[in-house]
Protein backbone atom coordinates (compact mmCIF):
# COMPACT_ATOMS: atom_id res chain seq x y z
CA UNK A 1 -11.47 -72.40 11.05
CA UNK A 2 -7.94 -73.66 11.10
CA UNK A 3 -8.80 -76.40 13.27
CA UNK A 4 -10.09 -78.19 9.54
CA UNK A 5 -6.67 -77.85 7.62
CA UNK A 6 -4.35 -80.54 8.29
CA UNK A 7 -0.48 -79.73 9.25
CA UNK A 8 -2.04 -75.70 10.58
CA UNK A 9 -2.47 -74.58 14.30
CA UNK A 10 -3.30 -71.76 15.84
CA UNK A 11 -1.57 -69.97 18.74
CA UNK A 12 -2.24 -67.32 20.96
CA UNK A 13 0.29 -65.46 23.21
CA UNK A 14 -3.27 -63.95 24.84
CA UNK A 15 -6.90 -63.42 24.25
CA UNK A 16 -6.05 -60.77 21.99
CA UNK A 17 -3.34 -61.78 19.70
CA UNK A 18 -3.41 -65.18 17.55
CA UNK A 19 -0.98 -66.79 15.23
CA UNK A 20 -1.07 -69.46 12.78
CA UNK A 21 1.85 -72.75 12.50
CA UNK A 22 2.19 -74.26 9.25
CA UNK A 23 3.69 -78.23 10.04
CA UNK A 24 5.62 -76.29 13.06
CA UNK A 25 6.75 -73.39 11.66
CA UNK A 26 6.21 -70.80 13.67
CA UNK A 27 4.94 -66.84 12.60
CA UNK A 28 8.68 -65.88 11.75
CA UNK A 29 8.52 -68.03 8.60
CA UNK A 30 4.60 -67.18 8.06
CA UNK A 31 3.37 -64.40 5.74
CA UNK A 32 0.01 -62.90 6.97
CA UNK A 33 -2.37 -61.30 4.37
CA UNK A 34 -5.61 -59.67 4.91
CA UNK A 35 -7.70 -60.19 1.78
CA UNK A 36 -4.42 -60.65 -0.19
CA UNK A 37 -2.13 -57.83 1.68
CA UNK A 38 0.92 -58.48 3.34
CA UNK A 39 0.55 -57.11 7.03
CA UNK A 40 3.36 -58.28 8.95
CA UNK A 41 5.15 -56.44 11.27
CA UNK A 42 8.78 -56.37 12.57
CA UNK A 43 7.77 -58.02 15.64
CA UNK A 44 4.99 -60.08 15.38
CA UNK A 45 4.66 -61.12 18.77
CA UNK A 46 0.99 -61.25 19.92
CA UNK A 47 -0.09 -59.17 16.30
CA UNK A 48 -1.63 -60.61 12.94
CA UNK A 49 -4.82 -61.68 13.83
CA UNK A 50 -5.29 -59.06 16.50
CA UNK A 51 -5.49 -56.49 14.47
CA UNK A 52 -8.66 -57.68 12.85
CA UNK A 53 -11.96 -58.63 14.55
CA UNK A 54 -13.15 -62.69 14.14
CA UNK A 55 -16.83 -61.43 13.25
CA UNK A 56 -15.37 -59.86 9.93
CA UNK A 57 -13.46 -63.14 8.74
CA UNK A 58 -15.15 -64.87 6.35
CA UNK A 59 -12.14 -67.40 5.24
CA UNK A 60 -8.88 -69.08 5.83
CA UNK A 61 -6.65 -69.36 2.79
CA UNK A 62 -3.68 -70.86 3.63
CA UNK A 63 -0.93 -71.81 1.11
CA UNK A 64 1.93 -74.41 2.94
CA UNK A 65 5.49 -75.04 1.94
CA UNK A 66 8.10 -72.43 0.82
CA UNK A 67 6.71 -70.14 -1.73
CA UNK A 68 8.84 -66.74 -1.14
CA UNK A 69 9.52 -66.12 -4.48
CA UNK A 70 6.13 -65.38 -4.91
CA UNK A 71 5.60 -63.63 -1.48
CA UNK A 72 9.27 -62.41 -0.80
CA UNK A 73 11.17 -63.21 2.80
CA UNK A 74 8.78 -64.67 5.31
CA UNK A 75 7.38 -66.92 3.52
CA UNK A 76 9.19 -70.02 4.16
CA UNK A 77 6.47 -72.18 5.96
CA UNK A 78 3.92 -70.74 3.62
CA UNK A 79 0.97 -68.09 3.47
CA UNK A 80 -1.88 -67.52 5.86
CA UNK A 81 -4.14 -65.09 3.78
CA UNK A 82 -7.49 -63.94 5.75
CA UNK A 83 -10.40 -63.17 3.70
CA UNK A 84 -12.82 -61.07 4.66
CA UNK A 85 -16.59 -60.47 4.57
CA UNK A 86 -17.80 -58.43 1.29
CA UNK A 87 -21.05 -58.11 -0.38
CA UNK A 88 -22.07 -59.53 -4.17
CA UNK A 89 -23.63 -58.14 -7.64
CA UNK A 90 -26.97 -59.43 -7.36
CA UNK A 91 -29.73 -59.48 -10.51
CA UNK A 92 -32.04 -56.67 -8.28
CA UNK A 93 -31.27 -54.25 -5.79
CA UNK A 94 -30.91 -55.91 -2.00
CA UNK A 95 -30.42 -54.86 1.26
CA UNK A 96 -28.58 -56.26 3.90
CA UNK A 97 -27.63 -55.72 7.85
CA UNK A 98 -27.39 -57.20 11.39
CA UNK A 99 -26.02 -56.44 15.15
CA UNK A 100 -24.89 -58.66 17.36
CA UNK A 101 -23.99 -58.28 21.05
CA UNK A 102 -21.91 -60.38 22.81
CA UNK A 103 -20.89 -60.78 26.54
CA UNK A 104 -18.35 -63.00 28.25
CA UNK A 105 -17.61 -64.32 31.24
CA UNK A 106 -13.79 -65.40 30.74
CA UNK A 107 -12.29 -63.24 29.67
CA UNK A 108 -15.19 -60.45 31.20
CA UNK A 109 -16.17 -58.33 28.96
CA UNK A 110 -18.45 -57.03 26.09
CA UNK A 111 -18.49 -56.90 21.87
CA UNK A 112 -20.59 -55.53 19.17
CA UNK A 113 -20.66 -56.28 15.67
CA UNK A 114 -22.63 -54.01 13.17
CA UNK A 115 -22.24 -54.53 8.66
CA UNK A 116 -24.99 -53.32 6.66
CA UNK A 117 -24.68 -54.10 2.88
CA UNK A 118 -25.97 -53.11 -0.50
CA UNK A 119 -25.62 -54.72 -3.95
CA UNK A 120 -27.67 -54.07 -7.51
CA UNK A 121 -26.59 -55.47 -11.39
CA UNK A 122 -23.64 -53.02 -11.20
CA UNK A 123 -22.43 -52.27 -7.75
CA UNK A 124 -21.80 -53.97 -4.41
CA UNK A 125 -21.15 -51.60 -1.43
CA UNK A 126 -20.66 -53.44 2.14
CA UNK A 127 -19.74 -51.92 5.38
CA UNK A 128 -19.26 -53.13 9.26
CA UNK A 129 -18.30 -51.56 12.21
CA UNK A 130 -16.89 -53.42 15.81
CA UNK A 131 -15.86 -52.83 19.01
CA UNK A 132 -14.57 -55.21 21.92
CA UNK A 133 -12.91 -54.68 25.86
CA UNK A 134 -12.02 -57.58 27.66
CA UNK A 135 -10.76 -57.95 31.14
CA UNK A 136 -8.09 -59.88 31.86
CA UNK A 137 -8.68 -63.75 31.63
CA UNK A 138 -8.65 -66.42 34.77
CA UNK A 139 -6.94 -69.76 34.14
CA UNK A 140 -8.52 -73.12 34.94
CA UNK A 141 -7.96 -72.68 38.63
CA UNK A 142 -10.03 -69.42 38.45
CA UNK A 143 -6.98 -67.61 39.48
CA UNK A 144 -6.66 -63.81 37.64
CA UNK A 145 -3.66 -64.08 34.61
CA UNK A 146 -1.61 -60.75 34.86
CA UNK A 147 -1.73 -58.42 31.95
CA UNK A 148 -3.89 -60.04 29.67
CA UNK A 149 -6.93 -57.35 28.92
CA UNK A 150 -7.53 -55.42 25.96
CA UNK A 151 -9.99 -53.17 24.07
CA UNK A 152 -10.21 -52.16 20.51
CA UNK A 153 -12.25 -51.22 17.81
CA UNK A 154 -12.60 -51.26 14.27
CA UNK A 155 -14.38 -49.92 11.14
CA UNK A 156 -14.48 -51.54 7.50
CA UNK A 157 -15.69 -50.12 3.64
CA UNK A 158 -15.27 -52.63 0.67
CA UNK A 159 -17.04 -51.55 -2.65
CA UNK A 160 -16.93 -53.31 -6.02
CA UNK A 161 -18.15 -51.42 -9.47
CA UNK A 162 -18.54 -53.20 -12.57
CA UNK A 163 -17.55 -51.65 -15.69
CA UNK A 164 -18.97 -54.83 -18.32
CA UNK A 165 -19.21 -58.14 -18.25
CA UNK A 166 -15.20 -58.93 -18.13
CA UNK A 167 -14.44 -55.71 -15.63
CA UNK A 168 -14.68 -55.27 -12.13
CA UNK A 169 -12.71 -52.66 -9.66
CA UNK A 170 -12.73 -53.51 -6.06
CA UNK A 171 -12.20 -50.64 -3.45
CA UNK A 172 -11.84 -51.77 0.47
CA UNK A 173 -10.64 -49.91 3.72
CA UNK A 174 -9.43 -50.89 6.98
CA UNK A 175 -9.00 -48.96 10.10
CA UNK A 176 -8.45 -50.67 13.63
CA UNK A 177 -7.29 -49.46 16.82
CA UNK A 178 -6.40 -51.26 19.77
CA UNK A 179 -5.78 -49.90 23.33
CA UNK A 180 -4.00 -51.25 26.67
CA UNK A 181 -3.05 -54.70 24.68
CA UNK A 182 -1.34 -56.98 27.43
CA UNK A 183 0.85 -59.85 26.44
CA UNK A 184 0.58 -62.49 29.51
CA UNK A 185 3.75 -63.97 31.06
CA UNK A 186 7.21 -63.29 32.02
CA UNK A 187 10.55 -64.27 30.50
CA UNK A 188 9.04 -63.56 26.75
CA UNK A 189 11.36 -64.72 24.27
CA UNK A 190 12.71 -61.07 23.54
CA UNK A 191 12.99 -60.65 27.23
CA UNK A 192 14.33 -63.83 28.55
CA UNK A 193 15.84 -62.22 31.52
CA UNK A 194 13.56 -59.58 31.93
CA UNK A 195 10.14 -60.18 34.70
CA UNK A 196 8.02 -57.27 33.34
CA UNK A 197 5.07 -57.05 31.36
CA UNK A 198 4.63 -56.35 27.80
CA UNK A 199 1.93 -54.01 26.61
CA UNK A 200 0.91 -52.58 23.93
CA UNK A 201 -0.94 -48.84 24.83
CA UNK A 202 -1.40 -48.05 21.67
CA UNK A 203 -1.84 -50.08 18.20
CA UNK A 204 -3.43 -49.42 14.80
CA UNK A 205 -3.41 -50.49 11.46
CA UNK A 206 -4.63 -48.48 8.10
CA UNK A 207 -5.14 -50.59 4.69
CA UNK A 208 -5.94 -49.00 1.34
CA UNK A 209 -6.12 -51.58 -1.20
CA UNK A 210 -7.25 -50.88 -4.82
CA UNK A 211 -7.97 -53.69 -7.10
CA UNK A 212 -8.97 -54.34 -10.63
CA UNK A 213 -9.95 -57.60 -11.80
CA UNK A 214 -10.69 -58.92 -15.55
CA UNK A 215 -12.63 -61.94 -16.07
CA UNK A 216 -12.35 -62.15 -20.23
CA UNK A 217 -13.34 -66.19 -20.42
CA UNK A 218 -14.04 -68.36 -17.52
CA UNK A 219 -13.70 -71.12 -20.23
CA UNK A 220 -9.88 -70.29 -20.82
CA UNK A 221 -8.67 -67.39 -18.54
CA UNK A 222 -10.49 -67.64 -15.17
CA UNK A 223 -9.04 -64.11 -13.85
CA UNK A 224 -5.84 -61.83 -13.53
CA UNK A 225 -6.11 -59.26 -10.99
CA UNK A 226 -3.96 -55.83 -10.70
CA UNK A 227 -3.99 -55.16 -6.81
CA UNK A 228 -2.06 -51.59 -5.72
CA UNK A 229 -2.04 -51.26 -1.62
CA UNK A 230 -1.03 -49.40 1.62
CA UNK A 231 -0.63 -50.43 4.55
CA UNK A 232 0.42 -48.23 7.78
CA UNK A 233 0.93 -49.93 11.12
CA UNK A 234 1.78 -48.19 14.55
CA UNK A 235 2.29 -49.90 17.62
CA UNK A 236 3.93 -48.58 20.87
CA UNK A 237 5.32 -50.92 23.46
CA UNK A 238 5.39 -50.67 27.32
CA UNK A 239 7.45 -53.06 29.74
């Protein structure tokens, strides 16, 4: 997806964990949002895009140039904000779902992707499940890369009610968890004298976000949204 937007890169310190550059500014001076919430951590090294699976992206926003006094510190190379998939009001009832299994070969290992999805005149109700575990990755030689395996899972409601015509509250939940994270490669920049592993046993992330969003005109005022959140991420480290 990033691959499109010109001046943006994506980075990965494994096969887990992926971070976006904004004209070589690297995730210190990047604010990461999941469907407009702020979600980064005090270290953000091999996090961000981890901590949500690919098959539930269904966007890239990303803002460039300084804009923190919209988006507070951080934000000094701009704004990555991920979008995710959702469902729409639809004119009659519909009902939606799929599964999807996946298998690879480098790294090893297996994923499943589940969303069913329902939507009517009035209310839009969408929800999706996934888990992955992945063994560690080979390099181009074939040769094993140390610490570099993961599994996790995740599970995902987002609900929208309208009120009228101008009125619409949107209701979404997160809840990941990711196990026996490795971060490849010694002499990490917090460790540059250090030769042992980084892992991460244990990882999670809650989000809560309520939202309410008023359309009056789309000739004059397109939309102002009121957007109250939580967010509640855990990580433990192992060297």
């Amino acid at each position: 997806t990033t691959r499109r937007i010109p001046g943006v890169e994506k980075s990965s310190d494994g096969a887990w964990g992926s971070e976006i550059n904004i004209r070589g500014l690297d995730r210190n001076r990047i604010v990461y949002l999941i469907d407009g919430v702020r979600i980064n951590t005090a270290t953000d090294l091999a996090a961000q895009f981890g901590l949500l699976d690919p098959s539930d992206i269904e966007r890239v926003e990303v803002l460039k140039g300084p804009i923190s006094a919209l988006y507070g510190s951080g934000a000094i190379g701009g704004v990555a904000n991920v979008v995710t998939r959702s469902a729409d009001f639809t004119d009659a009832p519909e009902w939606h779902g799929g599964l999807s299994l996946s298998y690879g070969t480098n790294p090893r290992g297996i994923g499943t992707h589940a969303f069913s999805s329902y939507s009517d005149e009035q209310l839009w109700l969408f929800v999706s499940g996934n888990f992955r575990d992945r063994d560690s990755y080979r390099n181009a030689d074939g040769d094993r890369i140390p610490n570099s395996q993961f599994d996790d899972w995740s599970g995902r409601l987002r609900l929208g009610w309208k009120w009228d015509a101008a009125n619409v509250t949107e209701v979404s939940y997160l809840r990941y968890q990711g196990n026996d994270i490795g971060v490849p490669g010694k002499g990490l920049a917090l460790l540059p004298n250090d030769n042992r592993h980084l892992t991460y046993p244990d990882t999670s992330l809650q989000l809560l976000s309520l939202s309410h969003i008023i359309q009056p005109d789309p000739e004059f005022w397109t939309e102002s949204r009121l957007q109250l959140s939580f967010t509640k991420i855990e990580r433990r480290a192992r060297f």
